[in-house]
PDB file of N, CA and C in Angstrom:
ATOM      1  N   UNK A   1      38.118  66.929  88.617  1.00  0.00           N
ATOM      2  CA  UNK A   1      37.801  66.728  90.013  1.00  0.00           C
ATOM      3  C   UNK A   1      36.706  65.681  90.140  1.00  0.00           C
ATOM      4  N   UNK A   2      36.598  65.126  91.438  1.00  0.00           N
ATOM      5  CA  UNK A   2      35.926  63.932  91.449  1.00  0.00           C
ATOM      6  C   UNK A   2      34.569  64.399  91.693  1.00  0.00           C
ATOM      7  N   UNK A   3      34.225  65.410  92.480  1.00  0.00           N
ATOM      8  CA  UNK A   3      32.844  65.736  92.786  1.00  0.00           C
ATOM      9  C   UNK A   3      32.560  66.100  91.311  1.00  0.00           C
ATOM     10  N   UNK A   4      32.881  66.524  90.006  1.00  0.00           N
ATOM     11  CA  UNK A   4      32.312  66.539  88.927  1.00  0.00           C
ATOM     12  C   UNK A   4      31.796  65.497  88.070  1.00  0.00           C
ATOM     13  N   UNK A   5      32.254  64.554  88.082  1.00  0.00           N
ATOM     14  CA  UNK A   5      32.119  63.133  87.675  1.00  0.00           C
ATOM     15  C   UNK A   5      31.046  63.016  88.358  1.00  0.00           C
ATOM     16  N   UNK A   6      30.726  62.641  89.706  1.00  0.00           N
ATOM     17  CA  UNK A   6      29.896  62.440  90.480  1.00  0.00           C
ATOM     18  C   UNK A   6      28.538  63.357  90.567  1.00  0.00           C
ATOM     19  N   UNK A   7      28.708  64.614  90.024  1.00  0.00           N
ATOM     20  CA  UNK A   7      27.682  65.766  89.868  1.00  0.00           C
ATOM     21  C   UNK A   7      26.723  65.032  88.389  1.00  0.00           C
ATOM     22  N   UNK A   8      27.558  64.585  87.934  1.00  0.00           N
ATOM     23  CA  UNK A   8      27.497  64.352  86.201  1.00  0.00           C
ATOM     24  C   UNK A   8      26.447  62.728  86.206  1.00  0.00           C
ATOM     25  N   UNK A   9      26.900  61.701  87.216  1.00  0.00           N
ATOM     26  CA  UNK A   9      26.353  60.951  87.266  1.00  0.00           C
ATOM     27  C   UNK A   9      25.166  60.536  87.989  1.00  0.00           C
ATOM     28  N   UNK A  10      24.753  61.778  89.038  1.00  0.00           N
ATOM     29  CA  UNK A  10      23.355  62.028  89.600  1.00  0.00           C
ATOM     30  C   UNK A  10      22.885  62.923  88.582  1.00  0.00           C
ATOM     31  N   UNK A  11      22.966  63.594  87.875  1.00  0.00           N
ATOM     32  CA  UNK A  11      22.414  64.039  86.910  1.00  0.00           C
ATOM     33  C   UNK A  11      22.246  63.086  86.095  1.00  0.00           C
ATOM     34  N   UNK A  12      22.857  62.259  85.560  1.00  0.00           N
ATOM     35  CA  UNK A  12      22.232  61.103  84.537  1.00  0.00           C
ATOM     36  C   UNK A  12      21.085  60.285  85.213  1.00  0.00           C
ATOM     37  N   UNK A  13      21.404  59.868  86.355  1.00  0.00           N
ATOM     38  CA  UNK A  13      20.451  59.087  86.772  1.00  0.00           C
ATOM     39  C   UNK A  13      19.351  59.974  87.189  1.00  0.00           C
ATOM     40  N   UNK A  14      19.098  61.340  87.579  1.00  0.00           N
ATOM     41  CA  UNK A  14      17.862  61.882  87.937  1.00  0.00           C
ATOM     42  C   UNK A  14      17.402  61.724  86.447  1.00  0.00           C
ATOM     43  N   UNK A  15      18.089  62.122  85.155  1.00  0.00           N
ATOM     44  CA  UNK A  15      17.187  62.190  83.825  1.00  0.00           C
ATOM     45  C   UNK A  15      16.670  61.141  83.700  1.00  0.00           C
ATOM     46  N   UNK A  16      17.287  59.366  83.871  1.00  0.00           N
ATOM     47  CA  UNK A  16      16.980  58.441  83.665  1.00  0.00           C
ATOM     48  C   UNK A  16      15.514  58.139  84.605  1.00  0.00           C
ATOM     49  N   UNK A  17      15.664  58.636  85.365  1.00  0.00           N
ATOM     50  CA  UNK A  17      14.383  58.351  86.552  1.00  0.00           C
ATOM     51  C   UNK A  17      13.389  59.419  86.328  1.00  0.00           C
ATOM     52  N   UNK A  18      13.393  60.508  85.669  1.00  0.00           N
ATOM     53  CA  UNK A  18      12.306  61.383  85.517  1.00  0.00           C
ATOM     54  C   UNK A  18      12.107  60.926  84.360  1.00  0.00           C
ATOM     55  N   UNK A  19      12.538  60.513  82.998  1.00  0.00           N
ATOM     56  CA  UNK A  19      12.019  59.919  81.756  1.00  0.00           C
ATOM     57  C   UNK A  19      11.430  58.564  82.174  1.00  0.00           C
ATOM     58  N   UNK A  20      11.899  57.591  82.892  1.00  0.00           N
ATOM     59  CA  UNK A  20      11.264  56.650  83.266  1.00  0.00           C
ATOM     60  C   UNK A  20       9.777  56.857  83.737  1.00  0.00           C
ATOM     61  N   UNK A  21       9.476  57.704  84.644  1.00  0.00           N
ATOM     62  CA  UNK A  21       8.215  57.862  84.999  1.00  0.00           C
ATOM     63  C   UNK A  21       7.338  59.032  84.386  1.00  0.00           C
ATOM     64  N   UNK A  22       7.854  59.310  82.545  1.00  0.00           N
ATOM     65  CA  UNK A  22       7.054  59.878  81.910  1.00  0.00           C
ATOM     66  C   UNK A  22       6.973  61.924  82.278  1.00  0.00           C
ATOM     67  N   UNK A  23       7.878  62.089  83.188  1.00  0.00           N
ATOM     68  CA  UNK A  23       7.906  63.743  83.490  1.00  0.00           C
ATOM     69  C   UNK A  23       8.774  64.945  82.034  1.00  0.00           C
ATOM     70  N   UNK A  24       8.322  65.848  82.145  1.00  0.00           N
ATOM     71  CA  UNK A  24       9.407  66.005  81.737  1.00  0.00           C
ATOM     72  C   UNK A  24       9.877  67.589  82.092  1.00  0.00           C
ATOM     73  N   UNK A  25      11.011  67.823  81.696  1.00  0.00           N
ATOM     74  CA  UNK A  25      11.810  69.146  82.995  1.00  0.00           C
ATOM     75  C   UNK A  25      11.106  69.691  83.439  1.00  0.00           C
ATOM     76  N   UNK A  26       9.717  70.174  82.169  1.00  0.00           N
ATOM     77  CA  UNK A  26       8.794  71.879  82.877  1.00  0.00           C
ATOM     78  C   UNK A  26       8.061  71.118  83.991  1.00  0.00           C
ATOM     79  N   UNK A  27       7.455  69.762  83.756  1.00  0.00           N
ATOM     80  CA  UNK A  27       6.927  69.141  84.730  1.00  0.00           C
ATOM     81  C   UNK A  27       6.865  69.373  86.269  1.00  0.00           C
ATOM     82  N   UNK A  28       7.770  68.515  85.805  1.00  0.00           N
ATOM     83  CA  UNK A  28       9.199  68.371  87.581  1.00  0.00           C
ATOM     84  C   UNK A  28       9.372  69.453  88.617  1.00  0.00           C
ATOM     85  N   UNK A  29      10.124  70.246  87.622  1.00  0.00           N
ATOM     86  CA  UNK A  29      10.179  71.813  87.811  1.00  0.00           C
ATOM     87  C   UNK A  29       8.660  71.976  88.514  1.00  0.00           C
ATOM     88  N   UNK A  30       7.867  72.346  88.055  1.00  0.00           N
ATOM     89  CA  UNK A  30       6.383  72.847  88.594  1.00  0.00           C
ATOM     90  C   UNK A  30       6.081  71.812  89.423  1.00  0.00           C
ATOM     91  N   UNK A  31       6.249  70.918  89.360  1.00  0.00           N
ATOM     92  CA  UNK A  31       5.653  69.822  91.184  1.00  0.00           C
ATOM     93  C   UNK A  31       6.254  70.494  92.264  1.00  0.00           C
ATOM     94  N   UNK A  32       7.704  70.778  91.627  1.00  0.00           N
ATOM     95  CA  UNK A  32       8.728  71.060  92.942  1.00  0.00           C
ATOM     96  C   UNK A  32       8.383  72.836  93.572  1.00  0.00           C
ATOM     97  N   UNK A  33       7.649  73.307  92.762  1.00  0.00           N
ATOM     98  CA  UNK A  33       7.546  74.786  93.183  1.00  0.00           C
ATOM     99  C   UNK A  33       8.408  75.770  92.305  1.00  0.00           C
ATOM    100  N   UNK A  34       8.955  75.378  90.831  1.00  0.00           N
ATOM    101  CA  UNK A  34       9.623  76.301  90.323  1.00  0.00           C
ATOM    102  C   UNK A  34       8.879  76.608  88.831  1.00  0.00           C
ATOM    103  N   UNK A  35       8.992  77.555  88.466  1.00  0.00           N
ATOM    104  CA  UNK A  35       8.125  78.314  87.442  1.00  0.00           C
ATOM    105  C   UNK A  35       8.665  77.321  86.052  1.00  0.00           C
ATOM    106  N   UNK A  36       9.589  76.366  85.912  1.00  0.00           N
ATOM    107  CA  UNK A  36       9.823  75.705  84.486  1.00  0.00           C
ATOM    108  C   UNK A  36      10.714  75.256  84.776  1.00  0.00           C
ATOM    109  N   UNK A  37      12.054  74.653  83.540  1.00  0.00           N
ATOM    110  CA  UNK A  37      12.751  73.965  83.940  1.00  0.00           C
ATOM    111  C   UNK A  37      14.106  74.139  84.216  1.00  0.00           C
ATOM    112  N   UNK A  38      14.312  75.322  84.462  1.00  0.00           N
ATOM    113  CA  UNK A  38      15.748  75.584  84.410  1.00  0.00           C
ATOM    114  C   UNK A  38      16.691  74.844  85.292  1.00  0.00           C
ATOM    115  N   UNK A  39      16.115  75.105  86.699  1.00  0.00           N
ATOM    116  CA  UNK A  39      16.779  73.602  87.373  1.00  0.00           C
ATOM    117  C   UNK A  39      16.797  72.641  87.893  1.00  0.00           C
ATOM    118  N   UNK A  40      15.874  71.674  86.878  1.00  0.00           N
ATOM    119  CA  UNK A  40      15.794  70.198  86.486  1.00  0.00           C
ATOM    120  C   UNK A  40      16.841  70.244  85.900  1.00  0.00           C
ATOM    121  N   UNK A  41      17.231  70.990  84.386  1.00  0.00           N
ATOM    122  CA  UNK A  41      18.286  70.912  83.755  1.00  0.00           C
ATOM    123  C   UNK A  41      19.443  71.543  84.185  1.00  0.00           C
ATOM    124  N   UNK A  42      19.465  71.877  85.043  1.00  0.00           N
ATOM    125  CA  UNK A  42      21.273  72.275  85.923  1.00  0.00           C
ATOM    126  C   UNK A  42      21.350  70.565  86.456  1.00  0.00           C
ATOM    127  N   UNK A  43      20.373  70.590  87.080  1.00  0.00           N
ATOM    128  CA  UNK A  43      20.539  68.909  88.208  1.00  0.00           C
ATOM    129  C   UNK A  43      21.261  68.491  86.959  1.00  0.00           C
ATOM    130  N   UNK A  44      19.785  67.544  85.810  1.00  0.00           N
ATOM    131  CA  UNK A  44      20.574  67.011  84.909  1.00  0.00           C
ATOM    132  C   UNK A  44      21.386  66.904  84.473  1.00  0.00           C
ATOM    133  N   UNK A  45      22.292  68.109  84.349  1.00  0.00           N
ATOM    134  CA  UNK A  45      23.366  68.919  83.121  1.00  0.00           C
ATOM    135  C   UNK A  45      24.582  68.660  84.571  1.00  0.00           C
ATOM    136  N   UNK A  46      24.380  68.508  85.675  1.00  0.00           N
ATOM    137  CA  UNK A  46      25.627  68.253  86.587  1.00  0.00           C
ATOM    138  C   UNK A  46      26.217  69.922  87.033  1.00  0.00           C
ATOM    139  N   UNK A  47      25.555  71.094  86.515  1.00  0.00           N
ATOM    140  CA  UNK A  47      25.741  72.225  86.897  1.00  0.00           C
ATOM    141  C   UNK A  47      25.470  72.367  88.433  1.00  0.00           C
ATOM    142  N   UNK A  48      24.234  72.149  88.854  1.00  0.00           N
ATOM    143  CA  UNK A  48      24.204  72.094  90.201  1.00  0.00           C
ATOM    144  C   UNK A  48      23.122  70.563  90.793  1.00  0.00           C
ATOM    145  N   UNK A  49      23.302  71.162  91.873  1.00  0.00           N
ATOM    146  CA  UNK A  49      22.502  69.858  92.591  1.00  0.00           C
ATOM    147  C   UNK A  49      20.988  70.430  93.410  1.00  0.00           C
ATOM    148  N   UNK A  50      20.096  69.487  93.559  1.00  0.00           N
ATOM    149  CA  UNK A  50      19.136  69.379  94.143  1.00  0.00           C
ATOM    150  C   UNK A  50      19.279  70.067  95.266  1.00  0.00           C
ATOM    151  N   UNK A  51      18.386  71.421  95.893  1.00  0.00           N
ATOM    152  CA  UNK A  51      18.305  71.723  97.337  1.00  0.00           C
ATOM    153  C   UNK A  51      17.619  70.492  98.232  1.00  0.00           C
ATOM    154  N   UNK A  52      18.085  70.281  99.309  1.00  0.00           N
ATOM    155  CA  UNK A  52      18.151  69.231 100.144  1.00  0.00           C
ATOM    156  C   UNK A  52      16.422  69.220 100.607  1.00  0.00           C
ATOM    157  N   UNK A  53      15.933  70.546 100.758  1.00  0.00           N
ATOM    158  CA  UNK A  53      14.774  70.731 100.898  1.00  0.00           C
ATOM    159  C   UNK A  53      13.823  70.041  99.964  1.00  0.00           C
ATOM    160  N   UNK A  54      14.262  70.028  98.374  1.00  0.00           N
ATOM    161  CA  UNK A  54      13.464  69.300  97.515  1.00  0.00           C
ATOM    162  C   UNK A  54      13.998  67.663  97.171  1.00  0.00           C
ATOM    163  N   UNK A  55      14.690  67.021  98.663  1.00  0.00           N
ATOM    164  CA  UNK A  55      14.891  65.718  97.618  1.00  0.00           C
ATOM    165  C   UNK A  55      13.501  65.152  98.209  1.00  0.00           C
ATOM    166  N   UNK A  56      13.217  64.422  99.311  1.00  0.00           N
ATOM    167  CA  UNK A  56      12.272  64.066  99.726  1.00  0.00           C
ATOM    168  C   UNK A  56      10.640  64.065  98.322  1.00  0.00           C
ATOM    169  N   UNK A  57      10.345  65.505  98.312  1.00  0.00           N
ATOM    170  CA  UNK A  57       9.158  65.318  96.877  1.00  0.00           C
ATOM    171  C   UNK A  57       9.905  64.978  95.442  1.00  0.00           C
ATOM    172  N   UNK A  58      11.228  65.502  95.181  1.00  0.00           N
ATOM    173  CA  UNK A  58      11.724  65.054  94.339  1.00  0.00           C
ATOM    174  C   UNK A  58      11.723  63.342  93.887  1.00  0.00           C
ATOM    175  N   UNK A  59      12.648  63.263  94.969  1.00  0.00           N
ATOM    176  CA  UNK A  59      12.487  61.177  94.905  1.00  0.00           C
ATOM    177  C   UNK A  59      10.780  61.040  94.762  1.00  0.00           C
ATOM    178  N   UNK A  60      10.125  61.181  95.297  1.00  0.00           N
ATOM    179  CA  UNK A  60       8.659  61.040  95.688  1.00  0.00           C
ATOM    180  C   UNK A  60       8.228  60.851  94.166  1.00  0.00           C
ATOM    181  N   UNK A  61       8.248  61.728  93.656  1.00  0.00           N
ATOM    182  CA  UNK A  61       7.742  61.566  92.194  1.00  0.00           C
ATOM    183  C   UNK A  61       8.467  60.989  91.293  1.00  0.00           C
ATOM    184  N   UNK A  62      10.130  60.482  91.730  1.00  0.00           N
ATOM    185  CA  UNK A  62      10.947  60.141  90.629  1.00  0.00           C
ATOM    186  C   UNK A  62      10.926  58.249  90.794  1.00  0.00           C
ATOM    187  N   UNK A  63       9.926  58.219  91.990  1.00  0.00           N
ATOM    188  CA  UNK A  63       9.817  56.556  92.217  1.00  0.00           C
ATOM    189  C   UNK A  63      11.373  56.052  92.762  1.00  0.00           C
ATOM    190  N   UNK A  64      11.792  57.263  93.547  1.00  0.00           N
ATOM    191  CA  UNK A  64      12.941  56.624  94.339  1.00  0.00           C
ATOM    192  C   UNK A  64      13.109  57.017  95.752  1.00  0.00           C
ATOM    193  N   UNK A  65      13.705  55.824  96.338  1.00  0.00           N
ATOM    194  CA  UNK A  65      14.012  56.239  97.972  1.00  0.00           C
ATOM    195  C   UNK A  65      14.585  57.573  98.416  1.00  0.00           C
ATOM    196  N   UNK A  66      14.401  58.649  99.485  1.00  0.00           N
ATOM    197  CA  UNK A  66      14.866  59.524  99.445  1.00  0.00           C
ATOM    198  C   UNK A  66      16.225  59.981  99.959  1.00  0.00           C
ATOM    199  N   UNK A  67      16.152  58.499 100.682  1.00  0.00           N
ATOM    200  CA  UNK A  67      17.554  58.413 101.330  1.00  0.00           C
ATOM    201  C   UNK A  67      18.617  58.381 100.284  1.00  0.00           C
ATOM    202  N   UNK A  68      18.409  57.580  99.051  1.00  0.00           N
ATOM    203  CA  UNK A  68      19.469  57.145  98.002  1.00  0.00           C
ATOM    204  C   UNK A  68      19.215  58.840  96.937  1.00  0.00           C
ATOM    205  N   UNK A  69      18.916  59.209  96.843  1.00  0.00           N
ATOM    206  CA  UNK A  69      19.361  60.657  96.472  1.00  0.00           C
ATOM    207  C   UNK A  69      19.678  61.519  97.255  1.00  0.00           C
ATOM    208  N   UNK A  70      19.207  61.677  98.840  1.00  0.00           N
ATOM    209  CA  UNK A  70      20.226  62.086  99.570  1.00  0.00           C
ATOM    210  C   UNK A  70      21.730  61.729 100.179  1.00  0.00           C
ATOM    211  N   UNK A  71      21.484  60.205  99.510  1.00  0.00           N
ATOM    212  CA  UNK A  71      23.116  60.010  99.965  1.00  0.00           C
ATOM    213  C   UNK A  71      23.835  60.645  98.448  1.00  0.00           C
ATOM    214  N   UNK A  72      23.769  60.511  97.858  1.00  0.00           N
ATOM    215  CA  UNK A  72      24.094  61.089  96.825  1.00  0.00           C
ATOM    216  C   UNK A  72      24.735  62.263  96.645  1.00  0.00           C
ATOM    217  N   UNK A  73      23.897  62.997  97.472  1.00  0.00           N
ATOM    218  CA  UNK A  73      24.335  64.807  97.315  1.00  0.00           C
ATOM    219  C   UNK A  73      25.135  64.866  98.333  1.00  0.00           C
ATOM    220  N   UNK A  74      25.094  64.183  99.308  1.00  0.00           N
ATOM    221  CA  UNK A  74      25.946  64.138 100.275  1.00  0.00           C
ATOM    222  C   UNK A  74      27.207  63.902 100.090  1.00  0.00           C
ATOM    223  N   UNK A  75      27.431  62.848  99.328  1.00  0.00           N
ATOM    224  CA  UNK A  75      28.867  62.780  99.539  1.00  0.00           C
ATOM    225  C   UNK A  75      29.275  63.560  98.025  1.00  0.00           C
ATOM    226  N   UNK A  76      28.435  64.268  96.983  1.00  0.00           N
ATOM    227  CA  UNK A  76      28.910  65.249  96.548  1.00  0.00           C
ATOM    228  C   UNK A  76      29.578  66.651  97.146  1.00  0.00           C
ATOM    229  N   UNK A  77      28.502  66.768  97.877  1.00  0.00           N
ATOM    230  CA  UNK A  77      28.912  68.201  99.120  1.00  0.00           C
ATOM    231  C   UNK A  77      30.214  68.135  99.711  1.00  0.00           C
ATOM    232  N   UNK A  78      30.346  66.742 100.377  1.00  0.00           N
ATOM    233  CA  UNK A  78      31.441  66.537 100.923  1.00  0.00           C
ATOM    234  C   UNK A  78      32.618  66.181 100.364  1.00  0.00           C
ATOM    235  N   UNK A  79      32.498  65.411  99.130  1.00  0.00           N
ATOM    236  CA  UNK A  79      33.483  65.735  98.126  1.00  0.00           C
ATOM    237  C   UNK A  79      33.947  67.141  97.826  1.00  0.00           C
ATOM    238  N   UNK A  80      33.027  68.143  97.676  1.00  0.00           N
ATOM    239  CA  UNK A  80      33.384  69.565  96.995  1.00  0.00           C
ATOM    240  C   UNK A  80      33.694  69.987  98.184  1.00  0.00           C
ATOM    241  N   UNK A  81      33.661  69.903  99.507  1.00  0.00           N
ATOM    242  CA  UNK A  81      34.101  70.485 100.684  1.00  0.00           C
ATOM    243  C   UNK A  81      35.823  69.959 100.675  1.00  0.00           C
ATOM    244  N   UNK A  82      36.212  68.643 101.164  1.00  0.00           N
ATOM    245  CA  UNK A  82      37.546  68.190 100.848  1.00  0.00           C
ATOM    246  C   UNK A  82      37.831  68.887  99.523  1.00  0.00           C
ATOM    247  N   UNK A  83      37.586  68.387  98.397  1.00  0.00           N
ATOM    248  CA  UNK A  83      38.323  69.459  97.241  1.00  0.00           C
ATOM    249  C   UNK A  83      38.897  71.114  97.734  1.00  0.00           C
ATOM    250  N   UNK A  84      37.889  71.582  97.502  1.00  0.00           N
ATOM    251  CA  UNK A  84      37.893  73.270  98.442  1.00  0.00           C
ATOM    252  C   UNK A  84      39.186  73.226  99.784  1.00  0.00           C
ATOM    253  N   UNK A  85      39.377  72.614 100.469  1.00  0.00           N
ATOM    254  CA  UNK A  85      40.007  72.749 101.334  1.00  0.00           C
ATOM    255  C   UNK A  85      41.257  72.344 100.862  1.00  0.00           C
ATOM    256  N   UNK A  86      41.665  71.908 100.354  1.00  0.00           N
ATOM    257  CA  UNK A  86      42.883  71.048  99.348  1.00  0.00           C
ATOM    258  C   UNK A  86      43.524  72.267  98.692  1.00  0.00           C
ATOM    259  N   UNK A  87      42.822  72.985  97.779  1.00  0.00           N
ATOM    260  CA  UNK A  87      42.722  73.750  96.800  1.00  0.00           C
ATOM    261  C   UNK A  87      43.361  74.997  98.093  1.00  0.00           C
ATOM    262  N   UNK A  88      42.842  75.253  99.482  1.00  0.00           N
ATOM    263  CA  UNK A  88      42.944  76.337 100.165  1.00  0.00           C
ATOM    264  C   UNK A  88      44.334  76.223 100.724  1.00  0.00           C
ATOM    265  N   UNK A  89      44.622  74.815 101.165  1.00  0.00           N
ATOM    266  CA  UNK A  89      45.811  74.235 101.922  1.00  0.00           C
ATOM    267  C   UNK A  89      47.073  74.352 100.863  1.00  0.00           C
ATOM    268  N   UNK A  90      46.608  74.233  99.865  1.00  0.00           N
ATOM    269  CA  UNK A  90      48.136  74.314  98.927  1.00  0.00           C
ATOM    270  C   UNK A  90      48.234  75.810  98.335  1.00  0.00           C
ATOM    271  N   UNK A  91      47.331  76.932  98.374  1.00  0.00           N
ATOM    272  CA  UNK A  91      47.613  78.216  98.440  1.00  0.00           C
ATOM    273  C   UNK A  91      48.387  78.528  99.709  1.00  0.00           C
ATOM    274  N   UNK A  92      47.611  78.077 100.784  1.00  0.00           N
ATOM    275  CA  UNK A  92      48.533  78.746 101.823  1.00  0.00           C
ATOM    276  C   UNK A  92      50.056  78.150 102.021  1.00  0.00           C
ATOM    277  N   UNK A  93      50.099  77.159 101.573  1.00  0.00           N
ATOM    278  CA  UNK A  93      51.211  76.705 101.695  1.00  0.00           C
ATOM    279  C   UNK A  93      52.653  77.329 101.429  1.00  0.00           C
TER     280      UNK A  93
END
């Protein structure tokens, strides 16, 4: 599915942009309000995505616009929304 590819490649680029500016997961994790790194490494790992609530400080510290990681998740979401509905339309079918 395409939103996986796409999960996979904001995860590369968040790792590339948090190693760039010297963080590392437990870091990140603890700026953002979470006890370590478990999900820095979902983001990374393409398991899940950033709550929308944390892109804004996220980008902030990753030295990126917040708009360009929120477009990002966006049209992941909305990718996995069309998928999902696809997936629902050919059951009912």
């Amino acid at each position: 599915m395409q939103s996986r590819l796409f999960k996979k490649e904001l995860g590369i680029y968040l790792k590339k942009k948090r190693e760039h500016v010297g963080l590392s997961r437990r870091d990140l994790g603890l700026i953002l309000g979470y006890s370590g790194s478990q999900y820095v490494h979902n983001w990374e790992s393409g398991i899940a995505l950033p709550p929308i609530m944390k892109i804004k400080i996220l980008a902030k510290h990753l030295n990126v616009p917040a708009e360009e990681v929120f477009s990002r998740v966006e049209q992941i979401v909305v990718l996995e929304a069309a998928e999902s509905l696809r997936r629902r339309f050919k059951m009912e079918a």
